[in-house]
Protein backbone atom coordinates (compact mmCIF):
# COMPACT_ATOMS: atom_id res chain seq x y z
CA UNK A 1 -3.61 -34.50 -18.23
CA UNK A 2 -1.58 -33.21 -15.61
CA UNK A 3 -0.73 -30.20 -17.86
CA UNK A 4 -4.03 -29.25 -18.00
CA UNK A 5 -4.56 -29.84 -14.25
CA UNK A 6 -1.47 -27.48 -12.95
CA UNK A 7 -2.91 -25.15 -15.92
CA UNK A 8 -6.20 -25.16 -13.73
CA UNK A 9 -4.53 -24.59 -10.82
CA UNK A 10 -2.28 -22.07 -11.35
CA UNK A 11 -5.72 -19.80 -12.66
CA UNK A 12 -7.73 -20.70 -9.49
CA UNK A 13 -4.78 -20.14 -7.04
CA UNK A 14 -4.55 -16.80 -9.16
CA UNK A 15 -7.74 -15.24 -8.99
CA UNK A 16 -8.40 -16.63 -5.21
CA UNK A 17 -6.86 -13.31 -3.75
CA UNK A 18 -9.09 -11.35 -6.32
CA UNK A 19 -12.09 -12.89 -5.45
CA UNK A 20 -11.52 -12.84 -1.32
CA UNK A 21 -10.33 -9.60 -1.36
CA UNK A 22 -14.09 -7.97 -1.22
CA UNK A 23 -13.71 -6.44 2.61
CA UNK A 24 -10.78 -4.23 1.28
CA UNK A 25 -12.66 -2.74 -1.18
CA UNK A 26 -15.45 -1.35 1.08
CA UNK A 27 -12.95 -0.45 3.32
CA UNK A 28 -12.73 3.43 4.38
CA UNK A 29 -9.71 4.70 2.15
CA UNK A 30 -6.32 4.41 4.59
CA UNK A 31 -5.71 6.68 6.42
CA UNK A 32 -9.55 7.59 7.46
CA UNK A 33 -7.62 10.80 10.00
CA UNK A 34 -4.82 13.10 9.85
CA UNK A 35 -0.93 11.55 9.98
CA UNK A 36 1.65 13.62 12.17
CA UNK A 37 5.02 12.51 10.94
CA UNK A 38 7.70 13.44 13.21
CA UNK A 39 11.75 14.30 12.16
CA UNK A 40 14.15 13.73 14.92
CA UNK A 41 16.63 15.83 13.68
CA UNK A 42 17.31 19.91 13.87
CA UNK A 43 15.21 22.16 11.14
CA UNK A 44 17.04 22.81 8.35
CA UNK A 45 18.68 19.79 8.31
CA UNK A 46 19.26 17.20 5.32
CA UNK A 47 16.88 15.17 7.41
CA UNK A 48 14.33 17.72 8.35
CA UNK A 49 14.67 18.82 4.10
CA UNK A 50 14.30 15.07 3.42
CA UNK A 51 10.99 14.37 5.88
CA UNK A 52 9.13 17.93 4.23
CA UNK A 53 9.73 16.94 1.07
CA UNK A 54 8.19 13.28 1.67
CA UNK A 55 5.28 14.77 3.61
CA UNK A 56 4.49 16.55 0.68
CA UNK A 57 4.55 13.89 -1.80
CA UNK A 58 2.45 11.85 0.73
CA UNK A 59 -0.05 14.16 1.02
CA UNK A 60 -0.51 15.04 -2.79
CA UNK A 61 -1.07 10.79 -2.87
């Protein structure tokens, strides 16, 4: 009996998030405006090579 109750459990305690979760799917897409990122560092850098490289992946996502 009680392997049939934590059985029942575990499911509901599983799908709870799926099933309360209906505000972030009619939610606008994040981010809804234009992101600035902004490297600290000297162009031409390792850092400043580093932060284009990551703005471009982020912006093909």
């Amino acid at each position: 009996m009680t392997t049939r109750r934590h059985i029942i459990a575990g499911a509901a305690s599983l799908a709870t998030p799926f099933l309360w979760n209906t505000s972030a799917r009619a939610a606008d897409p994040y981010p809804s405006k234009v992101i600035t990122i902004v490297v600290p560092q000297a162009p031409g850098g390792a850092n400043d090579v580093i932060g284009r490289a990551l703005a471009q992946r982020l912006s093909a996502a």
